[in-house]
N, C-alpha and C. Protein backbone atom coordinates (compact mmCIF):
# COMPACT_ATOMS: atom_id res chain seq x y z
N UNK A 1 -40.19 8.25 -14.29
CA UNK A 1 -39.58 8.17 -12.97
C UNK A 1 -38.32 7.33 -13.01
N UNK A 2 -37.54 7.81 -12.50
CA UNK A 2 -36.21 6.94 -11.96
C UNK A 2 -36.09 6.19 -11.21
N UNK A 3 -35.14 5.06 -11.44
CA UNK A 3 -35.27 3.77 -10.39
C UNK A 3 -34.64 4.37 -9.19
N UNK A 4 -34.94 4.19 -7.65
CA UNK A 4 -34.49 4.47 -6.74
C UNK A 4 -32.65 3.90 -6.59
N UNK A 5 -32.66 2.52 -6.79
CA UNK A 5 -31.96 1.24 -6.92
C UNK A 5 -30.80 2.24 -7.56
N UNK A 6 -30.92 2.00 -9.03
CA UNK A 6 -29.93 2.97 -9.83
C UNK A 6 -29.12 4.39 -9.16
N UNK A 7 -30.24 5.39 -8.87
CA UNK A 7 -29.88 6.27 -8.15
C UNK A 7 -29.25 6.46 -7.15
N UNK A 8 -29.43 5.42 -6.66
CA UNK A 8 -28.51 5.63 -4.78
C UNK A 8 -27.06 4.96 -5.09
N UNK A 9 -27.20 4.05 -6.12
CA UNK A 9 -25.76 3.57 -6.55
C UNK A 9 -24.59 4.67 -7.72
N UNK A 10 -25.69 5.44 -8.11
CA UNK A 10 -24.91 6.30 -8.84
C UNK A 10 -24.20 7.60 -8.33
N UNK A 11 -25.61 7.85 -7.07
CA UNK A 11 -24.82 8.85 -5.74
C UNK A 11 -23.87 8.19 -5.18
N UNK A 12 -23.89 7.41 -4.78
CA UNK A 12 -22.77 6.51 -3.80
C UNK A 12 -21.13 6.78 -4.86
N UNK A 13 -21.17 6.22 -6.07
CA UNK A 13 -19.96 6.43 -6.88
C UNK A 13 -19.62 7.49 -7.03
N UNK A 14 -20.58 8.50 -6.77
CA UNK A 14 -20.44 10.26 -7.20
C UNK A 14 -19.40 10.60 -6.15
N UNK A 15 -19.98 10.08 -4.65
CA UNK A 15 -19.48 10.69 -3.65
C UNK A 15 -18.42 9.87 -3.50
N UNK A 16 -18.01 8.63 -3.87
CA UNK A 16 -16.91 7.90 -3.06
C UNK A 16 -15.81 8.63 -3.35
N UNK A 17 -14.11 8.46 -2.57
CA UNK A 17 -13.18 9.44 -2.75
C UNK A 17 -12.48 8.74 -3.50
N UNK A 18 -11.83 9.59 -4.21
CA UNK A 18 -10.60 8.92 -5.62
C UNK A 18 -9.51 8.67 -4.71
N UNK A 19 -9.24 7.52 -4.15
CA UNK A 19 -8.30 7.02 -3.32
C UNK A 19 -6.82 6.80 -3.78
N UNK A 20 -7.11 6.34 -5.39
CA UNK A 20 -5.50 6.70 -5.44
C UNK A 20 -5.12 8.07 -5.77
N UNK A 21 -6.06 8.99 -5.98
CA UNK A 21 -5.22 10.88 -6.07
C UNK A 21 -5.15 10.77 -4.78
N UNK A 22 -6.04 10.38 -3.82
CA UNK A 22 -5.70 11.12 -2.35
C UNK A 22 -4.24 10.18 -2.13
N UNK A 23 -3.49 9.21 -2.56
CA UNK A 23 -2.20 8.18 -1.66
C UNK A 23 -1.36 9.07 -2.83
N UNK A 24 -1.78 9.59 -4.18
CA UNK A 24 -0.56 10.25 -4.65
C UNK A 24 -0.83 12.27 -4.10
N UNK A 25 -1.23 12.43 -3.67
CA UNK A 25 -1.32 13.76 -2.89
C UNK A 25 -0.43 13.43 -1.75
N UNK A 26 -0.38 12.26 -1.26
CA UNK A 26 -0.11 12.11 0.08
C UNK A 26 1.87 11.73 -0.20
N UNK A 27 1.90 10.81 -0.92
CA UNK A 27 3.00 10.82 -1.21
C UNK A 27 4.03 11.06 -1.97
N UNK A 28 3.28 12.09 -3.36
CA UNK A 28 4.38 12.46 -3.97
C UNK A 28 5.50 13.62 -3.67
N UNK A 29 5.23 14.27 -2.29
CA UNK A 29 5.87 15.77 -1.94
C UNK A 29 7.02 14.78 -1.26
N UNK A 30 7.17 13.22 -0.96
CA UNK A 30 8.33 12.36 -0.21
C UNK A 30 9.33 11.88 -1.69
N UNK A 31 8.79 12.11 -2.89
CA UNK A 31 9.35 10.95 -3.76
C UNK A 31 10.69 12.59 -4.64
N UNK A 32 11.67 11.83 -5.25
CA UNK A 32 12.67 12.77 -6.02
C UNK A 32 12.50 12.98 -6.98
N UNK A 33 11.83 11.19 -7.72
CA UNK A 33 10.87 11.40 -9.18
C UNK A 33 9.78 11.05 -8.70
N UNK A 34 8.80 12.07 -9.00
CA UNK A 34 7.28 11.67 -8.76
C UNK A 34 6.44 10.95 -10.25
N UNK A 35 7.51 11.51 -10.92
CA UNK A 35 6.69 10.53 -12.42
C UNK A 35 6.89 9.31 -12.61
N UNK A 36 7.76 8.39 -11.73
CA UNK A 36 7.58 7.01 -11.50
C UNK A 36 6.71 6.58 -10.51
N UNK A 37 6.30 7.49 -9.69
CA UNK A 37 4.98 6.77 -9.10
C UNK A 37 4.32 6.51 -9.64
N UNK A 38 3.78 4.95 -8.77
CA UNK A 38 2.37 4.11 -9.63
C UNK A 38 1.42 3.72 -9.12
N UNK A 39 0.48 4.63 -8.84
CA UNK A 39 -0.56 4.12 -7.79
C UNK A 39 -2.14 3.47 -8.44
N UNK A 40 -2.29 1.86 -7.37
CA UNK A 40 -3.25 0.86 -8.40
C UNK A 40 -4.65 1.04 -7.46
N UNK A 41 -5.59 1.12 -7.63
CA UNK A 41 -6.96 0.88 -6.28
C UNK A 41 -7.82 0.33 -7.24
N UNK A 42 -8.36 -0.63 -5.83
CA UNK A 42 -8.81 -1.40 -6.34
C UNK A 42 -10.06 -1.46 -5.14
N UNK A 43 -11.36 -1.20 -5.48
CA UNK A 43 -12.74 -0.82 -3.96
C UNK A 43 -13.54 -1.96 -4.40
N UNK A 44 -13.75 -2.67 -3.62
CA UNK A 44 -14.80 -3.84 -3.67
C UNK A 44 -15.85 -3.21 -2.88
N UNK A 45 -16.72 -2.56 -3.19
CA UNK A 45 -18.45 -2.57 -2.50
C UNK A 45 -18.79 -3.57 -1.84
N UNK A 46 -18.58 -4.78 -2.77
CA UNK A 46 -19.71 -6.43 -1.80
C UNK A 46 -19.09 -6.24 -0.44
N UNK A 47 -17.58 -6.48 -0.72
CA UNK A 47 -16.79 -6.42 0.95
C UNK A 47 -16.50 -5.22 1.83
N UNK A 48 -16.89 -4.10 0.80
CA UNK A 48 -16.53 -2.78 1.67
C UNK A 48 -14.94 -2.66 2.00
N UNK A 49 -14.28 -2.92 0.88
CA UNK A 49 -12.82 -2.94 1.60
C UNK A 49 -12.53 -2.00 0.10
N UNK A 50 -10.87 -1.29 0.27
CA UNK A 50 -10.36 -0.38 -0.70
C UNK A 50 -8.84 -0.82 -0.26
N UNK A 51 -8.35 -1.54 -1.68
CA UNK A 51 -6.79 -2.00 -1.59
C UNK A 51 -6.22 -1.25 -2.78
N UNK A 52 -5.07 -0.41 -1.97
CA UNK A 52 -4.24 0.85 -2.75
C UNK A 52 -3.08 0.06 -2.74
N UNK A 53 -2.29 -0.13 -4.38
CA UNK A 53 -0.83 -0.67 -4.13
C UNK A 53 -0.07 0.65 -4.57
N UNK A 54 0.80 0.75 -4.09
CA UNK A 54 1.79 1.72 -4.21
C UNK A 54 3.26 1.26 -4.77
N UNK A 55 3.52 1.95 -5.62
CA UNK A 55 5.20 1.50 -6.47
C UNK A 55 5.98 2.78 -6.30
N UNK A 56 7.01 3.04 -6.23
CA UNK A 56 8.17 4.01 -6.66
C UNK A 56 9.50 3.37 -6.81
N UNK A 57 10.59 3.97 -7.24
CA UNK A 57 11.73 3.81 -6.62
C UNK A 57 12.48 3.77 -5.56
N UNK A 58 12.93 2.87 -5.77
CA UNK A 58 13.99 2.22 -4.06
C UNK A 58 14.67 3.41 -3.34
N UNK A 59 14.93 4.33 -4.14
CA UNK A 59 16.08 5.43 -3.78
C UNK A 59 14.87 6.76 -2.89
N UNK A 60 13.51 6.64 -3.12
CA UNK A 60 12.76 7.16 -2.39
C UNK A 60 12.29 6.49 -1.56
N UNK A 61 12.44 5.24 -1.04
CA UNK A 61 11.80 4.73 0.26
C UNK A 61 12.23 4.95 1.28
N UNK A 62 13.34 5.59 1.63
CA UNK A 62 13.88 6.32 2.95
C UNK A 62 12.63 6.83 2.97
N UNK A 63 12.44 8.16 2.17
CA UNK A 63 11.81 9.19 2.57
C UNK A 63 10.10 9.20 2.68
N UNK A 64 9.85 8.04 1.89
CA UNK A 64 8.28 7.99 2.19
C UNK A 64 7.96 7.06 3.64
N UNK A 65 8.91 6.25 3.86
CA UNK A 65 8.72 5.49 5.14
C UNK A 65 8.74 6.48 6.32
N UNK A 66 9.91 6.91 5.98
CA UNK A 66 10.24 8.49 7.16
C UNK A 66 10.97 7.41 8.36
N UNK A 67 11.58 8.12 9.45
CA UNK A 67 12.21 7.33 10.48
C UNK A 67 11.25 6.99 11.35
N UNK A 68 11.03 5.24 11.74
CA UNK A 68 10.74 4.56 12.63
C UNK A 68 9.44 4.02 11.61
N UNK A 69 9.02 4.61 10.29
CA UNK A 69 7.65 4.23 9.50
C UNK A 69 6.73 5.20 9.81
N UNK A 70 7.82 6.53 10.75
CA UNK A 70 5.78 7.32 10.72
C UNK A 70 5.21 8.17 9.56
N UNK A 71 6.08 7.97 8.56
CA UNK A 71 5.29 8.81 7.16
C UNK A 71 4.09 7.90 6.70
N UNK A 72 4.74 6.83 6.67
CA UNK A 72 4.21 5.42 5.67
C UNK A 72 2.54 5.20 6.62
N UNK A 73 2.89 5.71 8.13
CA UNK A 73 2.00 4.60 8.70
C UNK A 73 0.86 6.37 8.97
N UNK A 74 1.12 7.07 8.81
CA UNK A 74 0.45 8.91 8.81
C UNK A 74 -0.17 8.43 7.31
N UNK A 75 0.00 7.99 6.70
CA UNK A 75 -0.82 7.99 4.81
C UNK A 75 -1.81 7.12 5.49
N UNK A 76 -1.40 6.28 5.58
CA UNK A 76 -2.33 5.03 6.00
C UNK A 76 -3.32 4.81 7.01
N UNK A 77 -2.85 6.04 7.88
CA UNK A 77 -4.11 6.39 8.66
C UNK A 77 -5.03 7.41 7.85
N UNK A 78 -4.32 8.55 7.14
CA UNK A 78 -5.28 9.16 5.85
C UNK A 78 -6.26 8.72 5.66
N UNK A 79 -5.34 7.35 4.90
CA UNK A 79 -6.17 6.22 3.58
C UNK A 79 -7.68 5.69 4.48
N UNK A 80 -6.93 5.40 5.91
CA UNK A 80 -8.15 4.33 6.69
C UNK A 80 -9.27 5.49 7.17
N UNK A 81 -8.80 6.75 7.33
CA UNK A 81 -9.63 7.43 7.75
C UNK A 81 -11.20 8.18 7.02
N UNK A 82 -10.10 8.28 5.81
CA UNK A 82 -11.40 8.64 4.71
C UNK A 82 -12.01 7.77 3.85
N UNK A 83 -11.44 5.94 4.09
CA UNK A 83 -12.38 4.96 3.33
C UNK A 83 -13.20 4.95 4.97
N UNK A 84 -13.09 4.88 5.59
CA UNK A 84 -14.47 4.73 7.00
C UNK A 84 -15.40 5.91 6.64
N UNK A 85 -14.85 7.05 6.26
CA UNK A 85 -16.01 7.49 6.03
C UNK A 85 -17.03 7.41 5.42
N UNK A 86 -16.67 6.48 4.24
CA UNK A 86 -17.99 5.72 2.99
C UNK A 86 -17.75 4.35 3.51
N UNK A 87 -17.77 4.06 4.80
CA UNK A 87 -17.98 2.49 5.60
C UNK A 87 -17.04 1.84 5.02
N UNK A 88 -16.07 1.75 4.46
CA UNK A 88 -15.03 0.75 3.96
C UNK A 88 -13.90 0.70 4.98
N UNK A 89 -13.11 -0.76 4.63
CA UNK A 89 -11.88 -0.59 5.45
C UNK A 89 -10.66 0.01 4.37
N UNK A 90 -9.61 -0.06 4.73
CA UNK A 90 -8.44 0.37 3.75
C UNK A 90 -7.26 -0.50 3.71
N UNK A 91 -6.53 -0.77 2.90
CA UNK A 91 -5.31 -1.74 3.02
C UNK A 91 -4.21 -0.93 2.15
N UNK A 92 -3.09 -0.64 2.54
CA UNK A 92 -1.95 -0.12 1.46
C UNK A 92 -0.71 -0.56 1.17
N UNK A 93 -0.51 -1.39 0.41
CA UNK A 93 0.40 -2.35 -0.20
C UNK A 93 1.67 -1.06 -0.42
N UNK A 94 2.75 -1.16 0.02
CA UNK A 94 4.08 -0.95 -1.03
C UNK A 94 4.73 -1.61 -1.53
N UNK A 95 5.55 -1.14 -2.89
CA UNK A 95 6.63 -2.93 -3.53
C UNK A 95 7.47 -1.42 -4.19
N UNK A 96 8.73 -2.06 -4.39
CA UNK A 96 9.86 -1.26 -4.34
C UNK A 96 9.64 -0.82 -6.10
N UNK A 97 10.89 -1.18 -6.88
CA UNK A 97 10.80 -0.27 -8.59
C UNK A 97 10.92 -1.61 -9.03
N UNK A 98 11.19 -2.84 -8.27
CA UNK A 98 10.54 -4.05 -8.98
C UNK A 98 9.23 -4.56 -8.69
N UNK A 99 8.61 -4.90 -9.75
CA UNK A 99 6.97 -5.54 -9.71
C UNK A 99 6.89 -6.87 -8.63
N UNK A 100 8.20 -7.75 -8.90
CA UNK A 100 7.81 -8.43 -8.01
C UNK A 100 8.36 -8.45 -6.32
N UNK A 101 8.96 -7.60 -5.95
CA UNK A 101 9.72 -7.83 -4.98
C UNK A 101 8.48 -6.21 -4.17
N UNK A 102 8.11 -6.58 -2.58
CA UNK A 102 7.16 -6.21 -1.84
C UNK A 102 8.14 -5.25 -0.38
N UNK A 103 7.31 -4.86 -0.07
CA UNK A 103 7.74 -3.93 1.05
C UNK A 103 8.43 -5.26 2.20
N UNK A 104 9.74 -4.82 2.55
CA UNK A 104 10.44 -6.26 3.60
C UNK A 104 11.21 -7.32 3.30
N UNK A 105 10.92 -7.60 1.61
CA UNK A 105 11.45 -8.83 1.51
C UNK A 105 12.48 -8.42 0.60
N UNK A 106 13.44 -9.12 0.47
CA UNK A 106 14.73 -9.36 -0.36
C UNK A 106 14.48 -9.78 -1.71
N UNK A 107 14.91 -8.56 -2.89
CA UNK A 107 15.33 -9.51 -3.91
C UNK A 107 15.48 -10.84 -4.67
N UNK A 108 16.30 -11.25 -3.38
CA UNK A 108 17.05 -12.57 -4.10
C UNK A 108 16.37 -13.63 -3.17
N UNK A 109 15.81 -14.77 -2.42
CA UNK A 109 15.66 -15.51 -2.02
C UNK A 109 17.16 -16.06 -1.73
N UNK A 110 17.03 -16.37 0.07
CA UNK A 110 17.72 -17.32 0.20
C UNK A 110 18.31 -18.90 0.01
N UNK A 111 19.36 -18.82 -0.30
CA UNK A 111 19.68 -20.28 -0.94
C UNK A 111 19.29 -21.60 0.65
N UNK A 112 18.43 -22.38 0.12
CA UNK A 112 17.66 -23.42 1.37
C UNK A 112 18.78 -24.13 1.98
N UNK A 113 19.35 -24.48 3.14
CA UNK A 113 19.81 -24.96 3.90
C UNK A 113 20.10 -26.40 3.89
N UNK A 114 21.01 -27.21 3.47
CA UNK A 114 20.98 -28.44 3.05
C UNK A 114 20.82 -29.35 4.70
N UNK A 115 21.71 -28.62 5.33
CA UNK A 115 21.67 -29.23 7.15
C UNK A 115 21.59 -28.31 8.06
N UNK A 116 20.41 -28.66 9.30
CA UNK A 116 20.66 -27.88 10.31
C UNK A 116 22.07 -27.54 11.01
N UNK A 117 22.29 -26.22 11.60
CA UNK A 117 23.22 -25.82 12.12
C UNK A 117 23.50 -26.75 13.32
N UNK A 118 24.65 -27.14 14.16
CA UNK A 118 24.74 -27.91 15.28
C UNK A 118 25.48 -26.82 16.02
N UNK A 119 25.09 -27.12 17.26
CA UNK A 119 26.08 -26.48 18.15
C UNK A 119 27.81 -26.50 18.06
N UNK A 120 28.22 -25.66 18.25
CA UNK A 120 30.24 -26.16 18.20
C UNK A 120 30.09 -27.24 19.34
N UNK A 121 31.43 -28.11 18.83
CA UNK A 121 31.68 -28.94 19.77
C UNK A 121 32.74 -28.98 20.79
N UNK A 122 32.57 -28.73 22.32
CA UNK A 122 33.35 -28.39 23.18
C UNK A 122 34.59 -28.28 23.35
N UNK A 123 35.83 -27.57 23.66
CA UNK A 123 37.40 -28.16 23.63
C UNK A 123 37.32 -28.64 24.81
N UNK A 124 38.58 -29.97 24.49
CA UNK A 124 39.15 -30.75 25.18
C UNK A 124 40.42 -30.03 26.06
């Protein structure tokens, strides 16, 4: 006889969905090179959560964001829709064709401010 235990965990992995084919189904028909896409998942069971990072090139993020974000934020309802269906939540990271630089932020860091700005001072 088979352990129950074993079994229901081995159905459960059978059925869960391959989350990063479904975010590269979803977004490679937006990208110019699709062979630099890099899609990472990562499903924690204990927490029930599924974190997808997503990479391409800069020169395709017009087109996967789409105007106003409704491409970016249409995947991501995808993503959230079919991890609820195996009870998980979903999270989807983008970062541009550098590793370290993230969806929003700049390159370069701003140089820190040695003094607050003051108001101009009135003419006489």
């Amino acid at each position: 006889m088979s352990d129950p235990v074993v079994a229901n965990s081995a159905q459960e992995q059978a059925a869960s969905p391959d989350f990063a084919e479904l975010v590269k189904f979803l977004v490679e028909p937006f990208l110019e090179s699709p062979q630099l896409l890099s899609v990472d998942c990562e499903v924690s069971q204990r927490r029930g959560r599924v974190l997808v990072r997503l990479a391409f090139e800069g020169e395709d993020k017009g087109r996967v964001f789409g105007r106003g974000g409704r491409n970016i934020q249409a995947i991501r309802t995808v993503l959230q829709a079919v991890a609820q269906t195996v009870g998980y939540s979903a999270h989807l990271d983008v970062y541009g064709s550098h590793a370290n630089s993230r969806e929003g932020e700049d390159d370069k860091p701003s140089p820190p401010r040695s003094q607050p700005r003051r108001p101009p001072k009135p003419r006489s």
